[in-house]
PDB file of N, CA and C in Angstrom:
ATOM      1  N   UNK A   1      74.795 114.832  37.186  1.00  0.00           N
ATOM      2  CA  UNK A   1      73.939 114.535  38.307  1.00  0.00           C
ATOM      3  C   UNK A   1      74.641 114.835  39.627  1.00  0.00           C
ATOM      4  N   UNK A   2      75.928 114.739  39.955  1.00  0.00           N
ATOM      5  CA  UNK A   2      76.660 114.596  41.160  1.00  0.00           C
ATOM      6  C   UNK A   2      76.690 116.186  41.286  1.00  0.00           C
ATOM      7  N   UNK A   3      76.915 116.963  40.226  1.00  0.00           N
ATOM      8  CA  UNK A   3      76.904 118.392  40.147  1.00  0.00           C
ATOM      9  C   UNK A   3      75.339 119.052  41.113  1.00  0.00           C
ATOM     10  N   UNK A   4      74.234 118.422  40.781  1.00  0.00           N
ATOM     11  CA  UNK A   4      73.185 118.941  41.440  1.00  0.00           C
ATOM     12  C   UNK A   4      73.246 118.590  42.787  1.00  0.00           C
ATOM     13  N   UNK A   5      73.386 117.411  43.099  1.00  0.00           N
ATOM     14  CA  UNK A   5      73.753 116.692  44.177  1.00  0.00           C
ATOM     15  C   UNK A   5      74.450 117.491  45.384  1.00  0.00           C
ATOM     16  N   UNK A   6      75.501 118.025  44.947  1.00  0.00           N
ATOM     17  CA  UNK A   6      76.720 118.617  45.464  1.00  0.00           C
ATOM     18  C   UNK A   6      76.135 119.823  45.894  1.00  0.00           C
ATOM     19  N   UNK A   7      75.273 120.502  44.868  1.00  0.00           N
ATOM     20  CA  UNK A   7      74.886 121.919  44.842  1.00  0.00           C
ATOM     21  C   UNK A   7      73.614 122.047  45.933  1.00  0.00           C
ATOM     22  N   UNK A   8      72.978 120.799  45.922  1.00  0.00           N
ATOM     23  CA  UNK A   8      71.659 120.856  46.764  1.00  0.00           C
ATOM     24  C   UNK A   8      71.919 120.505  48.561  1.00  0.00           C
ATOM     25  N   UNK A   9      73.472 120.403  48.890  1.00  0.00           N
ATOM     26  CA  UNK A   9      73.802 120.150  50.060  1.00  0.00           C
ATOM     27  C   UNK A   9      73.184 121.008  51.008  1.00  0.00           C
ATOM     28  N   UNK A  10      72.145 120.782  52.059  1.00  0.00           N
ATOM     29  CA  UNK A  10      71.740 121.261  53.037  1.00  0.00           C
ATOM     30  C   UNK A  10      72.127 121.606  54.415  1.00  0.00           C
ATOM     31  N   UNK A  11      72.045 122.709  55.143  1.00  0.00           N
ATOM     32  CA  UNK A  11      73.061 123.108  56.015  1.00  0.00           C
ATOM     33  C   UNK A  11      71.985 122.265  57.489  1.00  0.00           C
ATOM     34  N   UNK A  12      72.589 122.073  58.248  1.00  0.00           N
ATOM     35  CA  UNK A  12      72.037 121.073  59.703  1.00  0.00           C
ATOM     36  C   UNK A  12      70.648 121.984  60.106  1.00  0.00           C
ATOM     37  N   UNK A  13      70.770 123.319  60.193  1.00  0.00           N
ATOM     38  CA  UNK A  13      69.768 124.109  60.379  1.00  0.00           C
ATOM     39  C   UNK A  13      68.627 124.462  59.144  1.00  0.00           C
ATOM     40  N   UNK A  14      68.418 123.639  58.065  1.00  0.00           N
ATOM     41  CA  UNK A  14      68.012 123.510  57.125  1.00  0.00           C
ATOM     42  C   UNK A  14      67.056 122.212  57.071  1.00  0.00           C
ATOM     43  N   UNK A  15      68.016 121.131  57.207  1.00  0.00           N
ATOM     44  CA  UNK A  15      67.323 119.682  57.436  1.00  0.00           C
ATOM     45  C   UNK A  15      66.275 119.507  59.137  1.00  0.00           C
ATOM     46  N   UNK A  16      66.646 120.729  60.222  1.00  0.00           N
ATOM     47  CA  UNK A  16      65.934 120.357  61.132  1.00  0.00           C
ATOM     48  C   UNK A  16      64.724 121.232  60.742  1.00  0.00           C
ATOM     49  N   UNK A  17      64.540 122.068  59.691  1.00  0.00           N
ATOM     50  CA  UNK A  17      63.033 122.654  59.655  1.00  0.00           C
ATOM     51  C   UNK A  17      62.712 121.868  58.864  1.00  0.00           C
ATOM     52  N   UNK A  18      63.224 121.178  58.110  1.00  0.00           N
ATOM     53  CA  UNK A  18      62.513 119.983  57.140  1.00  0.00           C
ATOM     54  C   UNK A  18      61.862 119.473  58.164  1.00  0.00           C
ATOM     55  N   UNK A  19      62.268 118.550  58.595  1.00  0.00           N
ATOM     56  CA  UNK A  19      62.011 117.506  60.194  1.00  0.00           C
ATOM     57  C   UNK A  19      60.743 118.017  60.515  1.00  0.00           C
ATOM     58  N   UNK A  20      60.690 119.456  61.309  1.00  0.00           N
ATOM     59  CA  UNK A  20      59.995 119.420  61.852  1.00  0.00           C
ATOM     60  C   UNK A  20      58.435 119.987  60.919  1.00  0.00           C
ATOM     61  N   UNK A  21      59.036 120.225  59.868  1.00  0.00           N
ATOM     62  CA  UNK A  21      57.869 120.877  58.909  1.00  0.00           C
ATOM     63  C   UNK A  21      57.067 119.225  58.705  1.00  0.00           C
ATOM     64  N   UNK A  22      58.221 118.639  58.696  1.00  0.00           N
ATOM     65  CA  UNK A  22      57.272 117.228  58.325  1.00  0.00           C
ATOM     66  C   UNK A  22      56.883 116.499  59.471  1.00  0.00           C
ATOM     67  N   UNK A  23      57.011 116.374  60.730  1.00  0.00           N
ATOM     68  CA  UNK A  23      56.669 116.022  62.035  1.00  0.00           C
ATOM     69  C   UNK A  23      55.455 116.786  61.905  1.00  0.00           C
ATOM     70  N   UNK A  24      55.010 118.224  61.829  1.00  0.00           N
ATOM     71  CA  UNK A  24      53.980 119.033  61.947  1.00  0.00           C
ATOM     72  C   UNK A  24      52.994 118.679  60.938  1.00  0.00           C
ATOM     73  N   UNK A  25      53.088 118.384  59.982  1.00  0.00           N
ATOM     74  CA  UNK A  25      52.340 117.814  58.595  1.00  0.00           C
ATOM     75  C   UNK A  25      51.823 116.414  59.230  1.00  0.00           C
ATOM     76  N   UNK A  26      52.905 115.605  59.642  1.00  0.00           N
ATOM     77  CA  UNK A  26      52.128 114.315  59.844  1.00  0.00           C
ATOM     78  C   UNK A  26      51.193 114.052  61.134  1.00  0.00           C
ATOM     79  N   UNK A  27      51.755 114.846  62.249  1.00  0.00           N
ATOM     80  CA  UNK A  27      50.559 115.075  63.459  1.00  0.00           C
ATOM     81  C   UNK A  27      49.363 115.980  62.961  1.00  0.00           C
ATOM     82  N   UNK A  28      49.047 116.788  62.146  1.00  0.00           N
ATOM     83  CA  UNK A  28      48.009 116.991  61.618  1.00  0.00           C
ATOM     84  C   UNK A  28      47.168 116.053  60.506  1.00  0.00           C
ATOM     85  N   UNK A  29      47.718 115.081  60.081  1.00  0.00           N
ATOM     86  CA  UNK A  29      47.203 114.276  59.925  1.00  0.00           C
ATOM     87  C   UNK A  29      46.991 112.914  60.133  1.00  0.00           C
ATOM     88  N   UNK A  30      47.558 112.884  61.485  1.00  0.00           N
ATOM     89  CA  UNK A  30      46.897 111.744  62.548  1.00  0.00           C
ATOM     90  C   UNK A  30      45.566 112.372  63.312  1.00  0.00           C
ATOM     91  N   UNK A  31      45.747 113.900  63.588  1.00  0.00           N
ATOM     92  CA  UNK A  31      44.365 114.220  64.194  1.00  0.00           C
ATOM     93  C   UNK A  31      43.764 114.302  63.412  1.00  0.00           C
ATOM     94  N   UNK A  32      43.799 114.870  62.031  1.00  0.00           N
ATOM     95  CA  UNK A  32      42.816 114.641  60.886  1.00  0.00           C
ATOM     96  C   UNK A  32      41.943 113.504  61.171  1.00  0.00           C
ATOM     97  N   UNK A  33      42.898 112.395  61.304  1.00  0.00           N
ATOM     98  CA  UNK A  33      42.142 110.628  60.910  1.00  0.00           C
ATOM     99  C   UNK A  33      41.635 110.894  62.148  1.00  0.00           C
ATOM    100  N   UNK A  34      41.917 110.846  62.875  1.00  0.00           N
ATOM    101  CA  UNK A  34      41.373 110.713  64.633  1.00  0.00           C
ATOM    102  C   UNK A  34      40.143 111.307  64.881  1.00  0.00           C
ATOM    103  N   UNK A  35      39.749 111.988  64.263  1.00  0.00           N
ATOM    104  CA  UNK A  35      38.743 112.915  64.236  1.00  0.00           C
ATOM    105  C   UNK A  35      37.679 112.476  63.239  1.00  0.00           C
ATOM    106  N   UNK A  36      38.272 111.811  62.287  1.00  0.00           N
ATOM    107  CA  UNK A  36      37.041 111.462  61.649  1.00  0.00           C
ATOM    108  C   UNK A  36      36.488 110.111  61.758  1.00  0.00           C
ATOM    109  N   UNK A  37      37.448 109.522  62.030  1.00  0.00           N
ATOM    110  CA  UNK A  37      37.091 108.223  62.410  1.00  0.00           C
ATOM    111  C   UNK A  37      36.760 107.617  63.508  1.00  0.00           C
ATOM    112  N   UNK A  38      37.324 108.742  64.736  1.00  0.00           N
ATOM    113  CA  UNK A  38      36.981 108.444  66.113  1.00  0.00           C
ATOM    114  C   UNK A  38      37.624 107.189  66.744  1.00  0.00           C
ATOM    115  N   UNK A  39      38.646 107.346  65.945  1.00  0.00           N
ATOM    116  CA  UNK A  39      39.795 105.882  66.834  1.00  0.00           C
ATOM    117  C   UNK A  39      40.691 106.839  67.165  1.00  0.00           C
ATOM    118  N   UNK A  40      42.011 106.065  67.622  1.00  0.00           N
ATOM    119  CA  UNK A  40      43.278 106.652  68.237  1.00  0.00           C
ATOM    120  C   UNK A  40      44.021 105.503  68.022  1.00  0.00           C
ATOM    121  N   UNK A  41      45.205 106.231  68.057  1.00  0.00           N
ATOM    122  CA  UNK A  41      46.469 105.533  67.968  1.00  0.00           C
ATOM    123  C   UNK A  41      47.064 104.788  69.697  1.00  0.00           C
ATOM    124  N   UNK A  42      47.449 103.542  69.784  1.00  0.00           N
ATOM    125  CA  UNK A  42      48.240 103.842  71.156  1.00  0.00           C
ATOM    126  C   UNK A  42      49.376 103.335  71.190  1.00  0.00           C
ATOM    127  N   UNK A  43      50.223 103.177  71.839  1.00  0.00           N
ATOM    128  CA  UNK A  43      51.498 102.311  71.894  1.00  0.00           C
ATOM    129  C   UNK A  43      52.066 101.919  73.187  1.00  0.00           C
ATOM    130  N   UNK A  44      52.064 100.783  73.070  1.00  0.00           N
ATOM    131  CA  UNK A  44      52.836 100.272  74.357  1.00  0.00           C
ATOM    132  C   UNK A  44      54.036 100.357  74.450  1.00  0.00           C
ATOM    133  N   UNK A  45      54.712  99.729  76.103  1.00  0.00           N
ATOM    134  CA  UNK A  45      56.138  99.866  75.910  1.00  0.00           C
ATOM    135  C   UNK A  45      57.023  99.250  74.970  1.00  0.00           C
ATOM    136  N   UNK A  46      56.058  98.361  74.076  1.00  0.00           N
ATOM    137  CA  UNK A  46      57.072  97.261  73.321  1.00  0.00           C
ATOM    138  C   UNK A  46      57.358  97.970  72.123  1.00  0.00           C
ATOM    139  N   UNK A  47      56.227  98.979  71.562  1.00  0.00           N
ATOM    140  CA  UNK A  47      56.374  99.454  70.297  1.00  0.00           C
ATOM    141  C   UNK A  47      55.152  99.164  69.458  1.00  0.00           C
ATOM    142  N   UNK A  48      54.729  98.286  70.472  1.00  0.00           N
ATOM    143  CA  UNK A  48      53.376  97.936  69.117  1.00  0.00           C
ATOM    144  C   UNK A  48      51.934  98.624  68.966  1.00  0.00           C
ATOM    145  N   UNK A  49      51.666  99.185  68.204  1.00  0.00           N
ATOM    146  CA  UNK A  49      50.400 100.072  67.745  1.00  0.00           C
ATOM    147  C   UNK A  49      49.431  99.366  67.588  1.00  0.00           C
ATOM    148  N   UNK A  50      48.535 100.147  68.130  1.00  0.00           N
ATOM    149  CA  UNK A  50      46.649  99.633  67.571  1.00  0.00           C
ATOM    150  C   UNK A  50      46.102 100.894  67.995  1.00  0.00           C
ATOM    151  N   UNK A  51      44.821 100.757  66.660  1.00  0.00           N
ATOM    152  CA  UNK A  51      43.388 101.830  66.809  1.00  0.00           C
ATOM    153  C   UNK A  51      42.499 100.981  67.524  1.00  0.00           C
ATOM    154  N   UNK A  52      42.226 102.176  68.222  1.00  0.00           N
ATOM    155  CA  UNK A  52      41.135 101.868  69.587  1.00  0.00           C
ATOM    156  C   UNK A  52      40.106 102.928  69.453  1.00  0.00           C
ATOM    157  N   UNK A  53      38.878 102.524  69.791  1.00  0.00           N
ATOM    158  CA  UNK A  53      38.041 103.393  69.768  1.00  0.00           C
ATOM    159  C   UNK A  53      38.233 104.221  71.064  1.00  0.00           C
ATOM    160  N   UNK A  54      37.441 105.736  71.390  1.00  0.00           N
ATOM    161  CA  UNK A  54      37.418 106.725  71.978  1.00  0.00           C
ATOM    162  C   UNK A  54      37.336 106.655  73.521  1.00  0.00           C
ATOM    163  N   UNK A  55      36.342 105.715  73.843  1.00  0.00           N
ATOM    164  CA  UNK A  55      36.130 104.341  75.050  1.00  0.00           C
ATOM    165  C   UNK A  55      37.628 104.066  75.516  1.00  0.00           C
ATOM    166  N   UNK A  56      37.952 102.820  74.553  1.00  0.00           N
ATOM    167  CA  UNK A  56      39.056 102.103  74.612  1.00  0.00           C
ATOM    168  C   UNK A  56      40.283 103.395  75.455  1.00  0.00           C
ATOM    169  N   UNK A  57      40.819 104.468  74.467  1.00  0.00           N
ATOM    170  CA  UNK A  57      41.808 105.197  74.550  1.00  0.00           C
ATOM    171  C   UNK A  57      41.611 105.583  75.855  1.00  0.00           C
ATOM    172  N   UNK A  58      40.612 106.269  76.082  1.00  0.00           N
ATOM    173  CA  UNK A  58      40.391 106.890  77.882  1.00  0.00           C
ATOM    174  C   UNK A  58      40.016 106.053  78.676  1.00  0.00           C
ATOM    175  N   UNK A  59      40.215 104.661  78.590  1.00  0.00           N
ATOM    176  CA  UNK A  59      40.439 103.727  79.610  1.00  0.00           C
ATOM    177  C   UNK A  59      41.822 103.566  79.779  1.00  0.00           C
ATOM    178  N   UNK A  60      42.557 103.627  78.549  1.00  0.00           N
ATOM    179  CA  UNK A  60      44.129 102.829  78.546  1.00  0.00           C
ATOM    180  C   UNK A  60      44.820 104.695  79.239  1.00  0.00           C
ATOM    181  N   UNK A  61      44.512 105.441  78.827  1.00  0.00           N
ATOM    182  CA  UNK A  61      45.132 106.661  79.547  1.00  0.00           C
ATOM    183  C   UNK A  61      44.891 106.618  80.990  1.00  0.00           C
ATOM    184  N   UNK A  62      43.543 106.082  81.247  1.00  0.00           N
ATOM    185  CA  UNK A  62      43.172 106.440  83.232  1.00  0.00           C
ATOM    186  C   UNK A  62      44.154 105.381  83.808  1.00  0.00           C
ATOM    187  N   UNK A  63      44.088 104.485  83.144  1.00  0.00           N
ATOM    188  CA  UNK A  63      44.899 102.825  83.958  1.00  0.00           C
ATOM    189  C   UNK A  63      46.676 103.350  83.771  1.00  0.00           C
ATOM    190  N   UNK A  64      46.759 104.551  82.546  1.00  0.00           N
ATOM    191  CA  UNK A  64      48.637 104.760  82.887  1.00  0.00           C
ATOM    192  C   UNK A  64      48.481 106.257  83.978  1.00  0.00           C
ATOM    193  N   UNK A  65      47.421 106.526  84.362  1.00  0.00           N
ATOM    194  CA  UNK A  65      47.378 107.518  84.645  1.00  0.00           C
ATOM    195  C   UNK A  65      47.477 106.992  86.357  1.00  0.00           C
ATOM    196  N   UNK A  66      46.386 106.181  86.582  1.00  0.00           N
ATOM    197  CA  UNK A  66      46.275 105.295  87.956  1.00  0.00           C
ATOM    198  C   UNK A  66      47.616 104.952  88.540  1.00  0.00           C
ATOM    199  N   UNK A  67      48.335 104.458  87.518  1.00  0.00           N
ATOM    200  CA  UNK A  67      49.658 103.396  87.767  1.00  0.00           C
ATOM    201  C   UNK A  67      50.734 104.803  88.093  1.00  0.00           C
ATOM    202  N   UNK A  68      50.687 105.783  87.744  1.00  0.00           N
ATOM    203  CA  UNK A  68      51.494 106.766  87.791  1.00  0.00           C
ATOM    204  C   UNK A  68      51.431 107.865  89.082  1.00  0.00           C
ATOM    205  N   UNK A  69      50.315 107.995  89.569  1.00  0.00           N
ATOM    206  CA  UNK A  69      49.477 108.249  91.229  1.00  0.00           C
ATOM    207  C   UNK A  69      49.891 107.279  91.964  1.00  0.00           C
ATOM    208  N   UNK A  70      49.917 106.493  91.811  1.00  0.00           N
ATOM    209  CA  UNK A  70      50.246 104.947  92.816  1.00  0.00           C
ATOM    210  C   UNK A  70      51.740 105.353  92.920  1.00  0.00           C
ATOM    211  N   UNK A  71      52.763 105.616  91.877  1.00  0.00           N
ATOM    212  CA  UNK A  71      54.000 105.828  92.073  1.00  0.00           C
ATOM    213  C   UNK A  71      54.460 107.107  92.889  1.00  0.00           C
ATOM    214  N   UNK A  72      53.734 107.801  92.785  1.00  0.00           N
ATOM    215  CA  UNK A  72      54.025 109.341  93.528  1.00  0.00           C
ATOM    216  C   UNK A  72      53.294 109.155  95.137  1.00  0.00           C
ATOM    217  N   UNK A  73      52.395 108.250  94.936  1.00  0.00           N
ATOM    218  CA  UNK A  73      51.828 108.234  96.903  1.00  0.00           C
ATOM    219  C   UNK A  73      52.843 107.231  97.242  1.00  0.00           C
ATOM    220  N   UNK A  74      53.198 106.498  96.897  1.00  0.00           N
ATOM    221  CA  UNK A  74      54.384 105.322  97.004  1.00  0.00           C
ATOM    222  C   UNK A  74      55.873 106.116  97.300  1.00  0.00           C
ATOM    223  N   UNK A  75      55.927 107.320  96.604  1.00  0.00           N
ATOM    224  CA  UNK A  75      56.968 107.806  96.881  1.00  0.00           C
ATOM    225  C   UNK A  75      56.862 109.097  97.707  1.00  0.00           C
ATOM    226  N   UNK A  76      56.033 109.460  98.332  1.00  0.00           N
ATOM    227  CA  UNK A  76      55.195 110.540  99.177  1.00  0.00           C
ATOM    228  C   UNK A  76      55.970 111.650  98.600  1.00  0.00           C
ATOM    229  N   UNK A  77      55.385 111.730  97.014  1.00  0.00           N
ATOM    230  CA  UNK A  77      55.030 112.929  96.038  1.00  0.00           C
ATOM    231  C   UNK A  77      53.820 113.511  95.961  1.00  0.00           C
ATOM    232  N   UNK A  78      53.207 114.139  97.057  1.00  0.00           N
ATOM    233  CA  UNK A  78      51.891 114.288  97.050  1.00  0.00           C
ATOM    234  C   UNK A  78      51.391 115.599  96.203  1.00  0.00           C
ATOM    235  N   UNK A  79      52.137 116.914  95.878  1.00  0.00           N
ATOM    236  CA  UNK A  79      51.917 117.112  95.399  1.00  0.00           C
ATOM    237  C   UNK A  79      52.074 117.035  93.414  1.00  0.00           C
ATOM    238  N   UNK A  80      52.410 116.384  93.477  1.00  0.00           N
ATOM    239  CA  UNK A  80      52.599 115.469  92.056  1.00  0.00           C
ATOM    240  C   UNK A  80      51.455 115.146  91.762  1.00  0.00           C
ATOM    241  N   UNK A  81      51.055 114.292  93.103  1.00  0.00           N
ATOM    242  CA  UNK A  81      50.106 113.114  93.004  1.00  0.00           C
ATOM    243  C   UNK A  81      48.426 114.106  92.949  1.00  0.00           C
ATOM    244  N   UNK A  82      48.969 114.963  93.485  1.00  0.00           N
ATOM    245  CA  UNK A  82      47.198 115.923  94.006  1.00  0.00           C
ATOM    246  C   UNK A  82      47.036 116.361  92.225  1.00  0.00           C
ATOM    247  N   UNK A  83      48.014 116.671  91.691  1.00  0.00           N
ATOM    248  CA  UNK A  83      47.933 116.943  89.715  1.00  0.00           C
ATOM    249  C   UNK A  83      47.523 115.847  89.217  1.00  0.00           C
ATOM    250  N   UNK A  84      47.865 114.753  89.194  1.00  0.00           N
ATOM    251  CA  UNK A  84      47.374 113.561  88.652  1.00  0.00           C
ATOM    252  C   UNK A  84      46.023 113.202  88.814  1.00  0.00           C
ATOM    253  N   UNK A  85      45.030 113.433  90.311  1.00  0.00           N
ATOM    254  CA  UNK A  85      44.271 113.282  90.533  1.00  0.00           C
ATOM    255  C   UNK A  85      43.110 114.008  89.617  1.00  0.00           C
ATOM    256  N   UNK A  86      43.523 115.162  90.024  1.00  0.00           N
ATOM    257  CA  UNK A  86      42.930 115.923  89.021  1.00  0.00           C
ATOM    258  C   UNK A  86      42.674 115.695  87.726  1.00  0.00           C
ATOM    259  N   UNK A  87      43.615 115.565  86.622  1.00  0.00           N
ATOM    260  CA  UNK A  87      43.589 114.555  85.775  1.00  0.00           C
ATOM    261  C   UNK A  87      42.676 113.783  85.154  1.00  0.00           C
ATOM    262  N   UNK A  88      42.994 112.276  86.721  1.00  0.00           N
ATOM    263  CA  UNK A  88      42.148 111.354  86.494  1.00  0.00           C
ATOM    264  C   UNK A  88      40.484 111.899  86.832  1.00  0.00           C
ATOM    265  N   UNK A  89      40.584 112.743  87.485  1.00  0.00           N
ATOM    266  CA  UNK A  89      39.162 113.075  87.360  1.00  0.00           C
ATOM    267  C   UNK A  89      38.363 114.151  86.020  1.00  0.00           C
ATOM    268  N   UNK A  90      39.013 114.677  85.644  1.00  0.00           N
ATOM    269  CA  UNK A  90      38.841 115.135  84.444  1.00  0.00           C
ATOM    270  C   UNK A  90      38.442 114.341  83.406  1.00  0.00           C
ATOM    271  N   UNK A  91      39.525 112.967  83.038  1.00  0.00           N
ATOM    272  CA  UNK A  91      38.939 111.945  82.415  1.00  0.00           C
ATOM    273  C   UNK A  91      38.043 110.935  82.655  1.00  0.00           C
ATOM    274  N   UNK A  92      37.741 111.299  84.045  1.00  0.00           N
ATOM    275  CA  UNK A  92      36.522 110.262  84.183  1.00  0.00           C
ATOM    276  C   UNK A  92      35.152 111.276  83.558  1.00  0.00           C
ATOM    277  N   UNK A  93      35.366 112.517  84.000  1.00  0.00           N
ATOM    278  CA  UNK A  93      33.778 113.054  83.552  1.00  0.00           C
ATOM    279  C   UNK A  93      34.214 112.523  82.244  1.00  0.00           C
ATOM    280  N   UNK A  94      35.007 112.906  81.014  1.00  0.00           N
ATOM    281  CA  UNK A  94      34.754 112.407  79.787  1.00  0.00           C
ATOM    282  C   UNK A  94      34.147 111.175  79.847  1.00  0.00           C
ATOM    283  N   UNK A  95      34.964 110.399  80.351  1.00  0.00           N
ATOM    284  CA  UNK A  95      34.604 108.910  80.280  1.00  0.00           C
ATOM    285  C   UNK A  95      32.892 108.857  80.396  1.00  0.00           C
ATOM    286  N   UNK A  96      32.675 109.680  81.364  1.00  0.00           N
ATOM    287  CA  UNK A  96      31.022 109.458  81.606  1.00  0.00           C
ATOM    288  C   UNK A  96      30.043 110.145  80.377  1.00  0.00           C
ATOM    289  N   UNK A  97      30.631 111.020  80.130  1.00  0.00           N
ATOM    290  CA  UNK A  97      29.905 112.080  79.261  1.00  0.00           C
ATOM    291  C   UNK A  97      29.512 111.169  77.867  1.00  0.00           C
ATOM    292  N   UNK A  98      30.726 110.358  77.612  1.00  0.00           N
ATOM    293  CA  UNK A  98      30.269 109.273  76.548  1.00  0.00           C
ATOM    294  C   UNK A  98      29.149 108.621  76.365  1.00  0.00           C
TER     295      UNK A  98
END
């Protein structure tokens, strides 16, 4: 057994296409679910997850989106802030279109 073991040693540039072959596999099937079920994933700063419906998600994005405009006119980043706007207005037509 230690013989296969030994023999199956993977080189660093080997294990990072694993990684990402499997990072790519599993974000296709979070949008999979997302899509059929019409929830989303979110996470706060603490770490903790919940599904939210479609509503829910593009409220919790405009309010980090709001809080993040407030930081750039606060810091007279305006053009930062003129991208963000944009943005938030983009997600409001969604929001409405709902």
């Amino acid at each position: 057994m230690s013989n296969i073991i030994t023999s199956m040693a993977l080189s660093e540039q080997e294990i990072e296409k694993i990684a990402e072959l499997l990072f790519t596999k599993l974000v296709k099937h979070q949008e999979s679910f997302e899509d059929q079920t019409k929830t989303f994933m979110i996470s706060d700063e603490f770490g903790n997850n919940a599904h939210v419906s479609e509503l829910e998600y593009y409220g919790y994005e405009l309010h980090k989106l709001e809080n993040i405009l407030q930081n750039y006119v606060e810091n007279e980043e305006y053009e930062k802030a003129d991208i963000i706007k944009n943005k938030i207005r983009l997600l409001e037509i969604k929001i409405n279109k709902l």
